[in-house]
Protein backbone atom coordinates (compact mmCIF):
# COMPACT_ATOMS: atom_id res chain seq x y z
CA UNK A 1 5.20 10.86 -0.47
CA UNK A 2 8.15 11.07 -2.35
CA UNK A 3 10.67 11.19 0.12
CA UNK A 4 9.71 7.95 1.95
CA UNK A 5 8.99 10.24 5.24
CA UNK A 6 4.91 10.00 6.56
CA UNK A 7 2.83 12.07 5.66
CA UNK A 8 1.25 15.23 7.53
CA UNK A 9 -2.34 16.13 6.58
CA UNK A 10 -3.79 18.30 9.34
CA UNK A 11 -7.08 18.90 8.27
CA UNK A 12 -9.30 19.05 11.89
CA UNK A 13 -9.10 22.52 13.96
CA UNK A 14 -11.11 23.36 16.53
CA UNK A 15 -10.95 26.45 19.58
CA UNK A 16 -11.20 26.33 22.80
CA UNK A 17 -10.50 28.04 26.33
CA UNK A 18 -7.58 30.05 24.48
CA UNK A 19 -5.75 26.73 22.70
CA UNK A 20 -6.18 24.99 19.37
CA UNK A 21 -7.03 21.72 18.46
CA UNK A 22 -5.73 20.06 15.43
CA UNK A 23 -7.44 16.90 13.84
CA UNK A 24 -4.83 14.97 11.60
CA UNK A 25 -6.13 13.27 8.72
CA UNK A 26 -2.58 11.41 8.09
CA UNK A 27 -1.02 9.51 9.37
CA UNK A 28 -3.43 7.73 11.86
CA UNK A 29 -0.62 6.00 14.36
CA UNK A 30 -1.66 2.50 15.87
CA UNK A 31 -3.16 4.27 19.39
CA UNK A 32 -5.72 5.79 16.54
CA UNK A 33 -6.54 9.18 15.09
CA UNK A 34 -3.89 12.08 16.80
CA UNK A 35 -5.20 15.31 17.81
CA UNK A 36 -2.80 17.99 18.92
CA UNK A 37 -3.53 21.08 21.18
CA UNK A 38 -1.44 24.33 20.63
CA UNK A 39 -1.73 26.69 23.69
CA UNK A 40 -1.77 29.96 24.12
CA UNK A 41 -1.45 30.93 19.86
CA UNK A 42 -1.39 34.46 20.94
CA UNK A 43 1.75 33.88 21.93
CA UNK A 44 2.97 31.82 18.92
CA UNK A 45 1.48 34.32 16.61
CA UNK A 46 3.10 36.91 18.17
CA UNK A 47 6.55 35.51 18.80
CA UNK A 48 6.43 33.86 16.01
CA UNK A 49 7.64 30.66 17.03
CA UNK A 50 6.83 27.46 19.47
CA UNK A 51 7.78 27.73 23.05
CA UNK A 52 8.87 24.07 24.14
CA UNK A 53 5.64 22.18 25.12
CA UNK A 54 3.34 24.62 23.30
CA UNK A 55 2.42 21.72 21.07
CA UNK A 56 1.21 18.31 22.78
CA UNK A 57 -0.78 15.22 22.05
CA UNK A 58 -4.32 15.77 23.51
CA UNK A 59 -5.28 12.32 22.54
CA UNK A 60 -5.64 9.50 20.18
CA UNK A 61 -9.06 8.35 19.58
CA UNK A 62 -9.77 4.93 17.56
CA UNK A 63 -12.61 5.48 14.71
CA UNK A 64 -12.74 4.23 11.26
CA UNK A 65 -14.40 4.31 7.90
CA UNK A 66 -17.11 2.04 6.97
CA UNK A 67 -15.36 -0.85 6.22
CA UNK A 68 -13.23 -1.11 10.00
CA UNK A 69 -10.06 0.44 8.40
CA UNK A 70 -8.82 2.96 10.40
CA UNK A 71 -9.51 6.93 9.41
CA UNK A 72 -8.40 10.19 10.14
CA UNK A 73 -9.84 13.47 11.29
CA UNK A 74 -11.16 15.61 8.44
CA UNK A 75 -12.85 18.12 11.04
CA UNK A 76 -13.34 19.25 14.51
CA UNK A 77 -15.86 21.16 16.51
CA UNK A 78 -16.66 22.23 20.16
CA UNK A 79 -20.13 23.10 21.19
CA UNK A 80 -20.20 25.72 23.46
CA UNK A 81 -20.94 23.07 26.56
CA UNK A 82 -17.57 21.36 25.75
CA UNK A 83 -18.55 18.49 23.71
CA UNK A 84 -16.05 17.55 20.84
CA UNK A 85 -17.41 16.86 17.47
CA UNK A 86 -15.47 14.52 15.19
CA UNK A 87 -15.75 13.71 11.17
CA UNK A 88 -13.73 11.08 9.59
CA UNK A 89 -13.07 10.05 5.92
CA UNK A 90 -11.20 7.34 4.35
CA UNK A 91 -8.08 9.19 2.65
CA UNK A 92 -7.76 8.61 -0.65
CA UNK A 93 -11.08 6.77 -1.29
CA UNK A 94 -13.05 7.10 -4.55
CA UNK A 95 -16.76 7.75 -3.83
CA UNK A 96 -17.79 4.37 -4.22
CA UNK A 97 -15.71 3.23 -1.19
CA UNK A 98 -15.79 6.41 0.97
CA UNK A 99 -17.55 6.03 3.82
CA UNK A 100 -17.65 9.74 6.15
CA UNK A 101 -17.96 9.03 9.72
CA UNK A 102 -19.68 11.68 12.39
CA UNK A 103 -18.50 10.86 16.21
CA UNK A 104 -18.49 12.53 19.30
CA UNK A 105 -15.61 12.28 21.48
CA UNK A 106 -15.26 11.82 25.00
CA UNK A 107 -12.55 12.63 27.61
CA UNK A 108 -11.78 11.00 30.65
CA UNK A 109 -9.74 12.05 33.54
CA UNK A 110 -7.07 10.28 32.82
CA UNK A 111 -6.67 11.47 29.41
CA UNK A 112 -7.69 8.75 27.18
CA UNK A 113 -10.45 9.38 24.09
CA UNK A 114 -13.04 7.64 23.22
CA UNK A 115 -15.46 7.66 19.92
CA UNK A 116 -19.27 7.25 20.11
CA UNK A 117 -19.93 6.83 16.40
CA UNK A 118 -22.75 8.95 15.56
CA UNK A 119 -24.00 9.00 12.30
CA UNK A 120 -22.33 7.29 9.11
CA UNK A 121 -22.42 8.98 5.56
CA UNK A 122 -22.04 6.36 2.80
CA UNK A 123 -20.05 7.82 -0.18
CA UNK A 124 -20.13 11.09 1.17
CA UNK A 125 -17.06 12.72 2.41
CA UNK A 126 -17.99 15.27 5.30
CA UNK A 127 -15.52 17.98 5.47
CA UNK A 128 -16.65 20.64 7.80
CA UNK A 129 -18.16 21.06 10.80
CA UNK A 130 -19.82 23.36 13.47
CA UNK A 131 -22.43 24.27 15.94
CA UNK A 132 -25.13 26.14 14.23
CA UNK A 133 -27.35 26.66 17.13
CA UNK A 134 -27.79 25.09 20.26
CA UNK A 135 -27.85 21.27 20.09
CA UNK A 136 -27.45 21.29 16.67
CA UNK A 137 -24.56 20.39 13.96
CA UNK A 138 -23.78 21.88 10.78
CA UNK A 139 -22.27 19.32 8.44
CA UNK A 140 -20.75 19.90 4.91
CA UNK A 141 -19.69 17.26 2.07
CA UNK A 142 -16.84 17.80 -0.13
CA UNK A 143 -18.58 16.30 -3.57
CA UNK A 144 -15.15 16.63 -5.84
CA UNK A 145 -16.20 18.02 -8.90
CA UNK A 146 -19.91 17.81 -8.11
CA UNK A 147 -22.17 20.24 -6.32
CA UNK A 148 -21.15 20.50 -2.05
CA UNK A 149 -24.07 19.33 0.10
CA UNK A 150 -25.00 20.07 3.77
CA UNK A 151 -27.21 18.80 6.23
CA UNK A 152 -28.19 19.47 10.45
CA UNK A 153 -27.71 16.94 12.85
CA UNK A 154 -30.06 17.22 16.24
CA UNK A 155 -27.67 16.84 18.80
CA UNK A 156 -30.02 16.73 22.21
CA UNK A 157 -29.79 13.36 23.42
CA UNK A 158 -26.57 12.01 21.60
């Protein structure tokens, strides 16, 4: 913040066929909410470094909190058939005004990424996600300084 540059909150990471996904939280760019896909992190983890187009934009995908402002990616999941699970907060939102977001995302041949919004959260901030069983989400709630919560979202038919 203090150095006038954006900020870089990665918060979203997800696996899948051998590459990682990563969900930024900040800064959402005016295409929408970024997600990244590093291939091959064998390879980075064992050369320790980035091989030049190891690291490209999967997609930007347009969601927001409850209030139409645009959010970020606090979390990403794959179910095992491929489907990609989204959760979005509002950054820097007291309870009152947070509004946590579930979506799944869809991608098209040409690339592009598009939210179905799922399932809102009112003044809950959902943090974490994965697939718990088949057809079926795991979802956890940062609550601050309060007790976490959790819940399971059906997924057959969404």
């Amino acid at each position: 913040d203090s150095d006038g540059k954006p900020l870089l909150n990665i918060e979203g990471a997800a696996f899948m066929d051998g590459s990682l996904y990563l969900g930024l939280k900040e800064p959402v760019s005016r295409d929408g909410a970024i997600i990244w896909k590093l291939s091959d992190i064998d390879d980075m983890f064992e050369n320790q470094r980035l091989r030049p187009g190891q690291l490209s934009v999967f997609g930007h995908v347009q969601i927001s909190g409850g209030n139409g402002q645009p959010a970020g990616i606090s979390d990403l999941a794959f179910e095992q058939s491929g489907v990609l699970w989204a959760l979005s907060t509002i950054p820097d939102a007291d309870m009152e005004n947070q509004n946590g977001v579930l979506y799944r995302i869809s991608r098209f041949a040409d690339g592009h990424l598009e939210a179905t919004r799922v399932r809102d959260f009112p003044g809950l901030k959902p943090e974490g996600v994965c697939e718990d069983s088949q057809n079926r989400l795991l979802v956890v709630f940062d609550a601050d300084n309060d007790i976490p919560a959790f819940c399971h979202i059906d997924t057959e038919g969404l």
